[in-house]
C-alpha atoms as a PDB file:
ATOM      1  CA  UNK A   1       1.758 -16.812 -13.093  1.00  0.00           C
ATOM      2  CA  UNK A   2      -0.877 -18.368 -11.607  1.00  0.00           C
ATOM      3  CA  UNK A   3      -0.766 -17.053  -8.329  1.00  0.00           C
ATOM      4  CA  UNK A   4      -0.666 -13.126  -9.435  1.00  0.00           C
ATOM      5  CA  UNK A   5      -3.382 -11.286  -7.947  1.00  0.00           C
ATOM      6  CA  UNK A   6      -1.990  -8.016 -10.007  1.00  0.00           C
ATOM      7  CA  UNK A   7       0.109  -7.471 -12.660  1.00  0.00           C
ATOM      8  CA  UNK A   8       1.368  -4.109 -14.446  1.00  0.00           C
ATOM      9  CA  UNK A   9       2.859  -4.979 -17.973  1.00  0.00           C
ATOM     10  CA  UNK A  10       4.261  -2.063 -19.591  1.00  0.00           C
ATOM     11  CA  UNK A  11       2.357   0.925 -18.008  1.00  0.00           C
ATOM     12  CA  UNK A  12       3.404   4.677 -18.908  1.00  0.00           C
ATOM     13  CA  UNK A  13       1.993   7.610 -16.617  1.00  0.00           C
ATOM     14  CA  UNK A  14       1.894  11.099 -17.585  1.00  0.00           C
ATOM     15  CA  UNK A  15       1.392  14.341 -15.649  1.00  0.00           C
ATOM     16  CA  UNK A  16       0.326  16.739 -18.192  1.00  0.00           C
ATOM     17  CA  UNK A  17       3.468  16.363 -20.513  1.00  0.00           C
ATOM     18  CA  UNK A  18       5.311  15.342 -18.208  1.00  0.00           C
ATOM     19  CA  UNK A  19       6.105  11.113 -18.464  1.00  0.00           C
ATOM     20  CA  UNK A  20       6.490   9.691 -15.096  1.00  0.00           C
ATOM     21  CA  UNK A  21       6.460   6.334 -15.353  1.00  0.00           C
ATOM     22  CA  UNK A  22       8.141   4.417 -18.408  1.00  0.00           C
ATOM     23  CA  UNK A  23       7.059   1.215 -18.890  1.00  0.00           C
ATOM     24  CA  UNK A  24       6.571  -0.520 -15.116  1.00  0.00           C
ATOM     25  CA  UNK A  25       6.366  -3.817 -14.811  1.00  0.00           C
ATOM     26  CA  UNK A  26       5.479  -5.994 -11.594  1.00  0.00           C
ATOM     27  CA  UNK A  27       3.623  -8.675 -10.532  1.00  0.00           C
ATOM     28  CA  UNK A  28       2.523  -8.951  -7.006  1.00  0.00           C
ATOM     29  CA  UNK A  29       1.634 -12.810  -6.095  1.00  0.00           C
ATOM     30  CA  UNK A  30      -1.470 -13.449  -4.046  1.00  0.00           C
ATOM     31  CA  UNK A  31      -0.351 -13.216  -0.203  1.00  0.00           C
ATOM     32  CA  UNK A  32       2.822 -11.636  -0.252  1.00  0.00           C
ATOM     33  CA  UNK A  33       4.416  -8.388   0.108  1.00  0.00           C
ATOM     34  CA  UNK A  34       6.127  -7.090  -2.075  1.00  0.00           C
ATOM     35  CA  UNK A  35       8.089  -3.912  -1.244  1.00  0.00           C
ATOM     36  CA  UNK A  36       8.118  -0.851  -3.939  1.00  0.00           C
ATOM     37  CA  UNK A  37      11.686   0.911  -3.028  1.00  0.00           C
ATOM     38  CA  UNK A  38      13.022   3.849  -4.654  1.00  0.00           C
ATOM     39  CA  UNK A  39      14.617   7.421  -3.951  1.00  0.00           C
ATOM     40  CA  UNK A  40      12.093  10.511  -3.731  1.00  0.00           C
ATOM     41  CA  UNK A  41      10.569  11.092  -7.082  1.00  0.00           C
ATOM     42  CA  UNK A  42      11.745   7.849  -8.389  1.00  0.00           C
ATOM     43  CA  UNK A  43       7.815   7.132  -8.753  1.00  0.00           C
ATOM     44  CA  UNK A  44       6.500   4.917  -6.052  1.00  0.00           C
ATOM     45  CA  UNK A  45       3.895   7.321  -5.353  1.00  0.00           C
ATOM     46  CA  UNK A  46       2.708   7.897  -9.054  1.00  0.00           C
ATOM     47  CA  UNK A  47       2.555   3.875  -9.212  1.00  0.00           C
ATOM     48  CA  UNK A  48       0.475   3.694  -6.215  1.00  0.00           C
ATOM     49  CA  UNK A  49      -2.452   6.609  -7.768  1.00  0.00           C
ATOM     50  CA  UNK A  50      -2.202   4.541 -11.252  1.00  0.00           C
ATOM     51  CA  UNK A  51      -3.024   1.482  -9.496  1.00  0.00           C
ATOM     52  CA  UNK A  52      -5.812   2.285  -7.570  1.00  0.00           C
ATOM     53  CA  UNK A  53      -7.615   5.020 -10.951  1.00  0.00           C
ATOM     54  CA  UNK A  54      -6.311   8.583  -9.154  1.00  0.00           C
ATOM     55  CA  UNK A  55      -4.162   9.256 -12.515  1.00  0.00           C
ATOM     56  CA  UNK A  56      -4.754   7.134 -15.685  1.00  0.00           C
ATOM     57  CA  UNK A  57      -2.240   5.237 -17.422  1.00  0.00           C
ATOM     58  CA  UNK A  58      -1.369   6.784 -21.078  1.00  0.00           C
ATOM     59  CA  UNK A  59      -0.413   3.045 -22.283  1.00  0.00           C
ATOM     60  CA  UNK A  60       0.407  -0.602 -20.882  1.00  0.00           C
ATOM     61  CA  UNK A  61      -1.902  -3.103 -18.712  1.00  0.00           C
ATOM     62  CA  UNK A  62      -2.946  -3.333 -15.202  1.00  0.00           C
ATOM     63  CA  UNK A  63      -4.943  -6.476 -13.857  1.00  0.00           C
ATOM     64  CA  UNK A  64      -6.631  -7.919 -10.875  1.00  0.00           C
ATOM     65  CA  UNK A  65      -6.594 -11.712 -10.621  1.00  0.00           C
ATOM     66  CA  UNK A  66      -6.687 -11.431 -14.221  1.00  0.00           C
ATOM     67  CA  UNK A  67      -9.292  -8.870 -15.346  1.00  0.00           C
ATOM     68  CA  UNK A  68      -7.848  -5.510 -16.459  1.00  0.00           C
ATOM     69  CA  UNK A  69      -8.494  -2.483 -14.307  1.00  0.00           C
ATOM     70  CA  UNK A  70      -6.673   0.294 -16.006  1.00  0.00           C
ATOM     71  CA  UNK A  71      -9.516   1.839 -17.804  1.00  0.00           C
ATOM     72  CA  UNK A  72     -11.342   1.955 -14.463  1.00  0.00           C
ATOM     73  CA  UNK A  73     -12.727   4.633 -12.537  1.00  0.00           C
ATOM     74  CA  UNK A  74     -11.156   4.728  -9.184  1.00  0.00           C
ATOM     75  CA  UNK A  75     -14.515   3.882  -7.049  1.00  0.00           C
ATOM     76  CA  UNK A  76     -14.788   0.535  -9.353  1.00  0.00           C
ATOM     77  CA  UNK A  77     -11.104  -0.215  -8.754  1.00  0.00           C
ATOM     78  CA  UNK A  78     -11.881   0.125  -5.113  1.00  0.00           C
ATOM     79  CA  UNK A  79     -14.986  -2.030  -5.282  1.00  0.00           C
ATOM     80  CA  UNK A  80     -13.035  -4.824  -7.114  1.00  0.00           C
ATOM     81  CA  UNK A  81     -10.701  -5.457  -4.097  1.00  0.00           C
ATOM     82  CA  UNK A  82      -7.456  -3.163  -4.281  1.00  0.00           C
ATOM     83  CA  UNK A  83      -7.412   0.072  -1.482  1.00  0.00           C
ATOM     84  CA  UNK A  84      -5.197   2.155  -0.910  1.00  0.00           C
ATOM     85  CA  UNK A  85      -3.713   4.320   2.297  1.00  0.00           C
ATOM     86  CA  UNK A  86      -2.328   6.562   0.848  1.00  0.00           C
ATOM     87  CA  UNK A  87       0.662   8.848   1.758  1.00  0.00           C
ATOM     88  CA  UNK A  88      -0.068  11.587   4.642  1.00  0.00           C
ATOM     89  CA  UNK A  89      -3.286   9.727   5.734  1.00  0.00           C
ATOM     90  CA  UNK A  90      -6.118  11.534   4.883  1.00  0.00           C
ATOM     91  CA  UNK A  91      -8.463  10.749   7.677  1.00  0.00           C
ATOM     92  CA  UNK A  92     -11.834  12.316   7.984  1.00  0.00           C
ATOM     93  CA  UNK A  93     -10.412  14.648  10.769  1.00  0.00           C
ATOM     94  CA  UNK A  94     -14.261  15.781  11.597  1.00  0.00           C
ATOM     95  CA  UNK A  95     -15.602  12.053  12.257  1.00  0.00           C
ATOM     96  CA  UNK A  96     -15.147  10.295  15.058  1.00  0.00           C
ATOM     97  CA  UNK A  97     -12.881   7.318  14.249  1.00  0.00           C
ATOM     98  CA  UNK A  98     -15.705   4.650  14.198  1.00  0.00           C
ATOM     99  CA  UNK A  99     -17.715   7.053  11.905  1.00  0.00           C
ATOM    100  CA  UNK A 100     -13.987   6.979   9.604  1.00  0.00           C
ATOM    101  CA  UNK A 101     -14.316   3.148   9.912  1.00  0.00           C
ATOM    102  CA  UNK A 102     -17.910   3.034   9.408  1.00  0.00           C
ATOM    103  CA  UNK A 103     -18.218   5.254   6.038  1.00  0.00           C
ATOM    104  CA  UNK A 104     -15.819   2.735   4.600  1.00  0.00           C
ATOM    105  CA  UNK A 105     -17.358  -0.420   4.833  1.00  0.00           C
ATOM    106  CA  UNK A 106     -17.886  -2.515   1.683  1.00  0.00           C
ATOM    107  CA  UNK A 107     -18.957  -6.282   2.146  1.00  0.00           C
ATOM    108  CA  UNK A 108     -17.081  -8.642  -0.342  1.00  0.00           C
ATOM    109  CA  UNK A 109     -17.242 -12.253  -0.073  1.00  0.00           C
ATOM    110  CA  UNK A 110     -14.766 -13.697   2.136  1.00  0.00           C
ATOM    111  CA  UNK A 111     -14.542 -16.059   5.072  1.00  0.00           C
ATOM    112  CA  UNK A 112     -13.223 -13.485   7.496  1.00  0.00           C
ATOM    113  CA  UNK A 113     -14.477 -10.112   6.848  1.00  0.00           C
ATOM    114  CA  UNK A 114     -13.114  -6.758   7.947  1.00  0.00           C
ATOM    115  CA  UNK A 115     -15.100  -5.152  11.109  1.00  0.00           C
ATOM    116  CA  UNK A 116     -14.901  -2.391  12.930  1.00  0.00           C
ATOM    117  CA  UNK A 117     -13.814  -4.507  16.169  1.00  0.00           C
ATOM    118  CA  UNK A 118     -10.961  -6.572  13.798  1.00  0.00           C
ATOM    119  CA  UNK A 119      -9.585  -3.287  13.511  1.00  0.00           C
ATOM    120  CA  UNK A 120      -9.535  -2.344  17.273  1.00  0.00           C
ATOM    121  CA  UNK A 121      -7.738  -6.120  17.752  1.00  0.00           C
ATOM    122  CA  UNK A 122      -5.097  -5.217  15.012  1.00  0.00           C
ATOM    123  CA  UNK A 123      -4.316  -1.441  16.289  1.00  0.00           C
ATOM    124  CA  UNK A 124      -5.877  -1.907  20.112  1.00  0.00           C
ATOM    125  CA  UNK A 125      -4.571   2.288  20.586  1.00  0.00           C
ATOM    126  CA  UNK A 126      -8.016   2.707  18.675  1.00  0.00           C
ATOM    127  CA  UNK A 127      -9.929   1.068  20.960  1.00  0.00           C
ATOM    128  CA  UNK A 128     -10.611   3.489  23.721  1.00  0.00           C
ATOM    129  CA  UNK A 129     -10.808   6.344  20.905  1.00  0.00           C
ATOM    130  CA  UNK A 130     -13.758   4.949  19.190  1.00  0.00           C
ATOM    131  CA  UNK A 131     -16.126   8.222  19.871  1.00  0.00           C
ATOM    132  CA  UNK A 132     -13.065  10.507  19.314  1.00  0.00           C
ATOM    133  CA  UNK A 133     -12.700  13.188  16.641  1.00  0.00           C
ATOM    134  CA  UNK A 134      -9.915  11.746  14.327  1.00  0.00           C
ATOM    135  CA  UNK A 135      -9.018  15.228  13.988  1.00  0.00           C
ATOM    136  CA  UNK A 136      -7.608  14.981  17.355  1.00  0.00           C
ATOM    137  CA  UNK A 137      -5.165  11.674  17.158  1.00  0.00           C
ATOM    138  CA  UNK A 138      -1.307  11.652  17.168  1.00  0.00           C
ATOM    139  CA  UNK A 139      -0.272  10.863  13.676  1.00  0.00           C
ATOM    140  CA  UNK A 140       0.309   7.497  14.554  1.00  0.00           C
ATOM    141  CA  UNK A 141      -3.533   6.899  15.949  1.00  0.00           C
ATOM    142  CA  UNK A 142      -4.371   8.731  12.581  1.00  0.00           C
ATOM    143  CA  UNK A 143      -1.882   6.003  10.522  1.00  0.00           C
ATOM    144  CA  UNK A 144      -3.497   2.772  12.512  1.00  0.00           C
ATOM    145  CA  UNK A 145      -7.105   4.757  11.490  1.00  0.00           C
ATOM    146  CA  UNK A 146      -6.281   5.085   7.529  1.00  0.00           C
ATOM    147  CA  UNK A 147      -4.833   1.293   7.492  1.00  0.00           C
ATOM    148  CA  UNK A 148      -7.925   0.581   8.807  1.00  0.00           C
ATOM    149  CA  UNK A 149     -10.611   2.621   7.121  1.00  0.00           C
ATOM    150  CA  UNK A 150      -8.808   0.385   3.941  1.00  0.00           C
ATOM    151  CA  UNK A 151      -9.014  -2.692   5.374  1.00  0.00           C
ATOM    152  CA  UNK A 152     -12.867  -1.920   5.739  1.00  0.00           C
ATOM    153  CA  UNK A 153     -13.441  -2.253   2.212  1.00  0.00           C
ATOM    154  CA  UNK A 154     -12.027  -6.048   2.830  1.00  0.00           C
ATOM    155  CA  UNK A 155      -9.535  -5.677   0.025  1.00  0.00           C
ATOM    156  CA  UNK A 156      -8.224  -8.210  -1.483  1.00  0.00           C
ATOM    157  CA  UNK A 157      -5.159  -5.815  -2.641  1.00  0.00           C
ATOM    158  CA  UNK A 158      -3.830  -3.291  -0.131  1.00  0.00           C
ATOM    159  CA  UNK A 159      -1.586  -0.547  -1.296  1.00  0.00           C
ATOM    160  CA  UNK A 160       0.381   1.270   1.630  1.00  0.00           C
ATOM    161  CA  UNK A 161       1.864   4.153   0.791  1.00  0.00           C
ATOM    162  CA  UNK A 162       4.731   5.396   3.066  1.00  0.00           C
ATOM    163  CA  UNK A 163       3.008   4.209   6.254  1.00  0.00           C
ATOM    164  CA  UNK A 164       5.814   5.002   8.958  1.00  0.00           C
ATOM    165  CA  UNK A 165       6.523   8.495   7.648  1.00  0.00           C
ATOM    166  CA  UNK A 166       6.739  11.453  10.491  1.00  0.00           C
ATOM    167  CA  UNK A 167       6.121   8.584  13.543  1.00  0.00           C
ATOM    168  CA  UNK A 168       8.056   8.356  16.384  1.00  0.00           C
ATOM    169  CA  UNK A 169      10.070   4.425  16.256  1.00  0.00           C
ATOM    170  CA  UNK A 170       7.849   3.077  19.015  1.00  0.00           C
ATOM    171  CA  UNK A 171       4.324   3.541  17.140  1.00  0.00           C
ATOM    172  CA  UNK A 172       6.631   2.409  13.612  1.00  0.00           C
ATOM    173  CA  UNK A 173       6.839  -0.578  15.558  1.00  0.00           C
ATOM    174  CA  UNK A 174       3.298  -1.048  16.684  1.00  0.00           C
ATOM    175  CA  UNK A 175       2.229  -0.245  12.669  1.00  0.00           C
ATOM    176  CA  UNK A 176       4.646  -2.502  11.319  1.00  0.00           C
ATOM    177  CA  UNK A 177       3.464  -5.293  13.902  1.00  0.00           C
ATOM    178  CA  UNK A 178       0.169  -4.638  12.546  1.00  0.00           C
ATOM    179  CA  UNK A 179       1.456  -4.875   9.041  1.00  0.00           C
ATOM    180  CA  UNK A 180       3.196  -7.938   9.553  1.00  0.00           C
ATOM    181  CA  UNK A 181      -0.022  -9.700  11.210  1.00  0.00           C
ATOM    182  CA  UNK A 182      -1.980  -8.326   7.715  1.00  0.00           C
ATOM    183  CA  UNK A 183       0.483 -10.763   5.865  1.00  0.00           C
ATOM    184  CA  UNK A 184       0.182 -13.825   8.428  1.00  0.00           C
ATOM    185  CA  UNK A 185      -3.123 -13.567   7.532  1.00  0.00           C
ATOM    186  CA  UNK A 186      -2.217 -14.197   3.710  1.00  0.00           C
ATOM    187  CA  UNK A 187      -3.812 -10.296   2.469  1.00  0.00           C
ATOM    188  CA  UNK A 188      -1.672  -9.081  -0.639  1.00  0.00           C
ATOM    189  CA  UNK A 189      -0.035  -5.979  -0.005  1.00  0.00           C
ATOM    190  CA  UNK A 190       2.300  -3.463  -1.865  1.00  0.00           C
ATOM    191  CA  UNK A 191       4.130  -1.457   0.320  1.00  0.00           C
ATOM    192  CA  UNK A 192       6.133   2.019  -0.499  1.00  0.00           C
ATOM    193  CA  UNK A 193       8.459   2.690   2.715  1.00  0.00           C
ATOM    194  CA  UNK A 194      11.532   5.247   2.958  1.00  0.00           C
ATOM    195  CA  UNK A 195      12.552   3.089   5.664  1.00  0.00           C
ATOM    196  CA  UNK A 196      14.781   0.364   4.276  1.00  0.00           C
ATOM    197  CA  UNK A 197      15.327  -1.442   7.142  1.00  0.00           C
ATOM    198  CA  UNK A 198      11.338  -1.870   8.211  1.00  0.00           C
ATOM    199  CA  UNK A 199      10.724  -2.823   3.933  1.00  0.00           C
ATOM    200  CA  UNK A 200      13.060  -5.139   4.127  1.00  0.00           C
ATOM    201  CA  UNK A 201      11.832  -6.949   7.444  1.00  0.00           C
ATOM    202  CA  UNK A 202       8.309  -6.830   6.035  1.00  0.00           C
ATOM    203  CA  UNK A 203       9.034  -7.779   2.148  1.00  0.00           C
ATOM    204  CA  UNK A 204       8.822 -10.819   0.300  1.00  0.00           C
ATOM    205  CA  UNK A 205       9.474  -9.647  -2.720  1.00  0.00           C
ATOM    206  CA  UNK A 206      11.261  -5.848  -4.120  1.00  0.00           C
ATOM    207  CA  UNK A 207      10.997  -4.120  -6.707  1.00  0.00           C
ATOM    208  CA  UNK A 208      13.274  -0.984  -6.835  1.00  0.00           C
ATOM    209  CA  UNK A 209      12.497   2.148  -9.300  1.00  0.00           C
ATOM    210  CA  UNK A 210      14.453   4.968 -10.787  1.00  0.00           C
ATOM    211  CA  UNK A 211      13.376   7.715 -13.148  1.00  0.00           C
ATOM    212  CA  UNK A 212      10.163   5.857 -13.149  1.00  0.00           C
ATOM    213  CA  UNK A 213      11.381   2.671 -14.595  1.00  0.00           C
ATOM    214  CA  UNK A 214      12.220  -0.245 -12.737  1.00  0.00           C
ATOM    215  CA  UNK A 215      15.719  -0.571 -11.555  1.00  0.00           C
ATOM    216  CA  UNK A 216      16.278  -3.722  -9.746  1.00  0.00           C
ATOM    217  CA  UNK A 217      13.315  -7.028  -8.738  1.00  0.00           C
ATOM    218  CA  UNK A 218      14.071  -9.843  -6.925  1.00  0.00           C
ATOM    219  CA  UNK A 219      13.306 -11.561  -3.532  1.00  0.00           C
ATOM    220  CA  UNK A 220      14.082 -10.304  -0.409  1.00  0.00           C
ATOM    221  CA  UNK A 221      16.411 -12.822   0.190  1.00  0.00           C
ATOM    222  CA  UNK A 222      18.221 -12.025  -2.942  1.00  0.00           C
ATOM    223  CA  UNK A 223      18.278  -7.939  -1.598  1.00  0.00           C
ATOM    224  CA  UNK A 224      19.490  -9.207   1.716  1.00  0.00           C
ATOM    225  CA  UNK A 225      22.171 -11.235   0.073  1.00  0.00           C
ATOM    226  CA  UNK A 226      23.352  -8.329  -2.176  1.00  0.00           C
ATOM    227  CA  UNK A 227      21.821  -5.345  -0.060  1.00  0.00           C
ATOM    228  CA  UNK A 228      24.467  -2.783  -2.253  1.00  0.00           C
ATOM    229  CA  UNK A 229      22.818  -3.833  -5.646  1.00  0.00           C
ATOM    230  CA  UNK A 230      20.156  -2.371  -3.960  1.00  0.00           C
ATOM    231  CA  UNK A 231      20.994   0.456  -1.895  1.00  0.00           C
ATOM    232  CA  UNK A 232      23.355   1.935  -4.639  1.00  0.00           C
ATOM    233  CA  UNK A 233      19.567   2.980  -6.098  1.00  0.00           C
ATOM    234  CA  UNK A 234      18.241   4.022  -3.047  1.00  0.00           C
ATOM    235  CA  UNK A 235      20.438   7.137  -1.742  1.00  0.00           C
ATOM    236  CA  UNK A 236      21.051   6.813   1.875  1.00  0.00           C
ATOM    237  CA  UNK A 237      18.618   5.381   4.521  1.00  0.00           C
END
Protein backbone atom coordinates (compact mmCIF):
# COMPACT_ATOMS: atom_id res chain seq x y z
CA UNK A 1 0.00 0.00 0.00
CA UNK A 2 1.73 2.82 -0.77
CA UNK A 3 0.78 5.02 1.83
CA UNK A 4 1.66 2.48 4.90
CA UNK A 5 4.00 3.97 7.19
CA UNK A 6 3.88 0.42 9.26
CA UNK A 7 2.86 -2.79 8.61
CA UNK A 8 2.79 -6.09 10.88
CA UNK A 9 2.41 -9.25 8.58
CA UNK A 10 2.08 -12.29 10.52
CA UNK A 11 3.81 -11.47 13.89
CA UNK A 12 3.71 -14.11 16.89
CA UNK A 13 4.75 -12.85 20.52
CA UNK A 14 5.70 -15.03 23.26
CA UNK A 15 6.05 -14.52 27.01
CA UNK A 16 8.25 -17.24 28.08
CA UNK A 17 6.01 -20.17 26.75
CA UNK A 18 3.38 -18.48 26.83
CA UNK A 19 2.06 -17.29 22.90
CA UNK A 20 0.39 -14.02 23.07
CA UNK A 21 -0.03 -12.88 19.93
CA UNK A 22 -0.91 -15.29 16.89
CA UNK A 23 -0.24 -14.02 13.79
CA UNK A 24 -1.28 -9.97 13.84
CA UNK A 25 -1.71 -8.32 11.00
CA UNK A 26 -2.26 -4.41 10.42
CA UNK A 27 -1.29 -1.78 8.45
CA UNK A 28 -1.45 1.70 9.72
CA UNK A 29 -1.52 4.34 6.63
CA UNK A 30 0.61 7.43 6.92
CA UNK A 31 -1.64 10.18 8.79
CA UNK A 32 -4.34 8.36 10.20
CA UNK A 33 -5.43 6.79 13.29
CA UNK A 34 -6.12 3.81 13.53
CA UNK A 35 -7.72 2.53 16.76
CA UNK A 36 -6.40 -0.98 18.36
CA UNK A 37 -9.74 -2.20 20.35
CA UNK A 38 -10.00 -5.23 22.31
CA UNK A 39 -11.16 -6.64 25.84
CA UNK A 40 -8.39 -6.79 28.71
CA UNK A 41 -5.79 -9.30 27.79
CA UNK A 42 -6.98 -9.52 24.31
CA UNK A 43 -3.30 -8.13 23.49
CA UNK A 44 -3.30 -4.49 22.65
CA UNK A 45 -0.72 -3.93 25.12
CA UNK A 46 1.68 -6.85 24.04
CA UNK A 47 1.24 -5.31 20.34
CA UNK A 48 2.19 -1.97 21.47
CA UNK A 49 5.88 -3.39 23.42
CA UNK A 50 6.45 -5.59 20.06
CA UNK A 51 6.17 -2.59 18.05
CA UNK A 52 8.27 -0.28 19.60
CA UNK A 53 11.47 -3.58 20.61
CA UNK A 54 10.24 -3.97 24.60
CA UNK A 55 9.42 -7.84 23.76
CA UNK A 56 10.67 -9.45 20.48
CA UNK A 57 8.59 -11.05 18.03
CA UNK A 58 9.20 -15.07 17.85
CA UNK A 59 8.11 -14.93 13.96
CA UNK A 60 6.32 -12.58 11.27
CA UNK A 61 7.38 -8.92 9.95
CA UNK A 62 7.18 -5.49 11.25
CA UNK A 63 8.12 -2.38 8.98
CA UNK A 64 8.50 1.32 8.96
CA UNK A 65 7.79 3.04 5.65
CA UNK A 66 9.09 -0.07 4.35
CA UNK A 67 12.28 -1.11 6.17
CA UNK A 68 11.82 -3.91 8.73
CA UNK A 69 12.21 -3.08 12.39
CA UNK A 70 11.49 -6.28 14.17
CA UNK A 71 14.97 -7.40 14.78
CA UNK A 72 15.61 -3.97 16.32
CA UNK A 73 16.70 -2.92 19.56
CA UNK A 74 14.16 -0.70 21.09
CA UNK A 75 16.47 2.64 21.24
CA UNK A 76 16.95 2.14 17.23
CA UNK A 77 13.20 1.62 16.82
CA UNK A 78 12.80 4.83 18.69
CA UNK A 79 15.41 6.67 16.67
CA UNK A 80 13.75 5.55 13.36
CA UNK A 81 10.49 7.51 14.10
CA UNK A 82 7.89 5.26 16.09
CA UNK A 83 7.45 6.31 20.22
CA UNK A 84 5.52 5.16 22.35
CA UNK A 85 3.44 6.46 25.69
CA UNK A 86 2.96 3.84 27.09
CA UNK A 87 0.24 2.61 29.55
CA UNK A 88 0.42 4.21 33.26
CA UNK A 89 2.77 7.03 32.05
CA UNK A 90 5.97 6.61 33.31
CA UNK A 91 7.14 10.12 33.80
CA UNK A 92 10.43 10.96 35.33
CA UNK A 93 8.56 11.86 38.64
CA UNK A 94 12.07 13.49 40.01
CA UNK A 95 12.52 16.02 36.93
CA UNK A 96 10.91 18.92 36.55
CA UNK A 97 8.59 18.62 33.52
CA UNK A 98 10.83 20.66 31.08
CA UNK A 99 13.82 18.49 32.26
CA UNK A 100 11.08 15.24 31.21
CA UNK A 101 10.68 17.16 27.89
CA UNK A 102 14.18 18.07 27.56
CA UNK A 103 15.91 14.45 28.11
CA UNK A 104 13.74 13.39 25.22
CA UNK A 105 14.61 15.40 22.47
CA UNK A 106 15.79 13.78 19.22
CA UNK A 107 16.05 16.06 16.02
CA UNK A 108 14.73 14.24 12.82
CA UNK A 109 14.23 15.97 9.68
CA UNK A 110 10.98 17.52 9.33
CA UNK A 111 9.45 20.86 8.47
CA UNK A 112 7.84 21.40 11.84
CA UNK A 113 9.75 19.95 14.60
CA UNK A 114 8.64 19.04 18.10
CA UNK A 115 9.73 21.78 20.91
CA UNK A 116 9.38 22.13 24.19
CA UNK A 117 6.99 25.32 23.67
CA UNK A 118 4.77 23.12 20.79
CA UNK A 119 4.09 21.07 23.64
CA UNK A 120 2.98 23.84 26.11
CA UNK A 121 0.55 25.11 22.91
CA UNK A 122 -0.88 21.49 22.55
CA UNK A 123 -1.43 20.77 26.51
CA UNK A 124 -1.29 24.74 27.73
CA UNK A 125 -2.00 22.99 31.73
CA UNK A 126 1.90 22.45 31.28
CA UNK A 127 2.69 25.72 30.78
CA UNK A 128 2.81 27.32 34.15
CA UNK A 129 4.35 23.87 35.51
CA UNK A 130 7.44 24.05 33.51
CA UNK A 131 9.94 24.16 36.75
CA UNK A 132 7.63 21.68 38.58
CA UNK A 133 8.57 18.22 39.85
CA UNK A 134 6.49 15.84 37.56
CA UNK A 135 6.31 13.84 40.55
CA UNK A 136 3.87 16.27 41.78
CA UNK A 137 1.13 16.55 38.72
CA UNK A 138 -2.47 15.18 38.71
CA UNK A 139 -2.43 12.18 36.50
CA UNK A 140 -3.79 14.06 33.84
CA UNK A 141 -0.75 16.86 33.89
CA UNK A 142 1.41 13.59 34.10
CA UNK A 143 -0.67 12.05 30.75
CA UNK A 144 -0.31 15.61 28.69
CA UNK A 145 3.69 15.25 30.03
CA UNK A 146 4.26 11.48 28.63
CA UNK A 147 2.33 12.45 25.19
CA UNK A 148 4.67 14.96 25.11
CA UNK A 149 8.05 13.68 26.22
CA UNK A 150 7.04 11.25 22.83
CA UNK A 151 6.29 13.77 20.67
CA UNK A 152 9.89 15.15 21.52
CA UNK A 153 11.51 12.52 19.70
CA UNK A 154 9.40 14.05 16.54
CA UNK A 155 8.04 10.65 15.67
CA UNK A 156 6.90 9.92 12.74
CA UNK A 157 4.80 6.88 14.41
CA UNK A 158 3.14 7.51 17.77
CA UNK A 159 1.85 4.62 19.75
CA UNK A 160 -0.65 5.65 22.66
CA UNK A 161 -1.31 3.25 24.90
CA UNK A 162 -4.52 3.64 27.01
CA UNK A 163 -4.13 7.42 27.31
CA UNK A 164 -7.50 8.37 29.19
CA UNK A 165 -7.19 5.61 31.78
CA UNK A 166 -7.85 6.74 35.68
CA UNK A 167 -8.71 10.69 34.40
CA UNK A 168 -11.47 12.47 35.42
CA UNK A 169 -13.93 13.22 31.82
CA UNK A 170 -12.96 16.88 31.79
CA UNK A 171 -8.99 16.38 31.39
CA UNK A 172 -10.18 13.04 28.86
CA UNK A 173 -11.47 15.80 27.00
CA UNK A 174 -8.60 18.21 27.05
CA UNK A 175 -6.18 14.89 26.05
CA UNK A 176 -8.35 13.79 23.44
CA UNK A 177 -8.52 17.51 22.03
CA UNK A 178 -4.91 17.29 22.03
CA UNK A 179 -5.01 13.97 20.31
CA UNK A 180 -7.28 15.00 17.77
CA UNK A 181 -5.09 18.26 16.88
CA UNK A 182 -1.92 15.47 16.61
CA UNK A 183 -4.00 14.00 13.62
CA UNK A 184 -5.03 17.50 11.96
CA UNK A 185 -1.61 17.83 11.80
CA UNK A 186 -1.32 14.54 9.59
CA UNK A 187 1.18 12.50 12.57
CA UNK A 188 0.38 8.63 12.33
CA UNK A 189 -0.86 7.33 15.41
CA UNK A 190 -2.05 3.91 16.88
CA UNK A 191 -4.15 4.29 19.64
CA UNK A 192 -5.21 1.48 22.43
CA UNK A 193 -8.31 3.09 24.42
CA UNK A 194 -10.86 1.16 26.84
CA UNK A 195 -13.02 3.94 26.06
CA UNK A 196 -15.08 3.06 23.01
CA UNK A 197 -16.80 6.00 22.62
CA UNK A 198 -13.49 8.51 22.68
CA UNK A 199 -11.68 5.51 19.98
CA UNK A 200 -14.29 5.76 17.98
CA UNK A 201 -14.50 9.72 17.77
CA UNK A 202 -10.74 9.76 17.26
CA UNK A 203 -10.31 6.60 14.73
CA UNK A 204 -9.99 6.34 11.19
CA UNK A 205 -9.43 3.09 10.95
CA UNK A 206 -10.05 -0.25 13.78
CA UNK A 207 -8.70 -3.03 14.23
CA UNK A 208 -10.29 -5.22 17.01
CA UNK A 209 -8.28 -8.27 18.77
CA UNK A 210 -9.18 -11.36 20.68
CA UNK A 211 -6.98 -14.06 22.14
CA UNK A 212 -4.27 -12.16 20.45
CA UNK A 213 -5.44 -12.54 16.96
CA UNK A 214 -7.28 -10.11 15.13
CA UNK A 215 -10.98 -10.24 15.35
CA UNK A 216 -12.58 -7.65 13.29
CA UNK A 217 -10.66 -4.41 10.73
CA UNK A 218 -12.39 -2.03 8.97
CA UNK A 219 -13.05 1.80 8.88
CA UNK A 220 -14.58 3.64 11.36
CA UNK A 221 -17.35 4.32 9.35
CA UNK A 222 -17.90 0.71 8.73
CA UNK A 223 -17.74 0.19 13.00
CA UNK A 224 -20.15 3.05 13.28
CA UNK A 225 -22.43 1.52 10.75
CA UNK A 226 -22.35 -1.97 12.41
CA UNK A 227 -21.14 -0.83 16.01
CA UNK A 228 -22.50 -4.66 17.38
CA UNK A 229 -20.03 -6.50 14.97
CA UNK A 230 -17.86 -4.71 17.01
CA UNK A 231 -18.87 -4.41 20.45
CA UNK A 232 -19.95 -8.16 20.61
CA UNK A 233 -15.78 -8.45 20.92
CA UNK A 234 -15.37 -5.82 23.17
CA UNK A 235 -17.35 -6.76 26.54
CA UNK A 236 -19.14 -3.80 27.81
CA UNK A 237 -17.95 -0.12 27.65
Amino acid sequence: MADEVLALEGVHAHYGRSHVLHGIDLSLRRGRLLALLGRNGAGKTTTMLTISGLLKPTAGRISLAGRAIGALVPEAIARSGVRLCPQGRRVFTSLSVQENLDVALQRRPGPKPWTSERVYELFPLLKPRVRQRAGTLSGGEQQMLAIGRALMGNPEVLLLDEPSEGLAPRIVHEVAEGIARLKEEGLSIILVEQNFALAMRLADDVVVLNTGAVAMRGTAEQVHADPESATKHLGVF
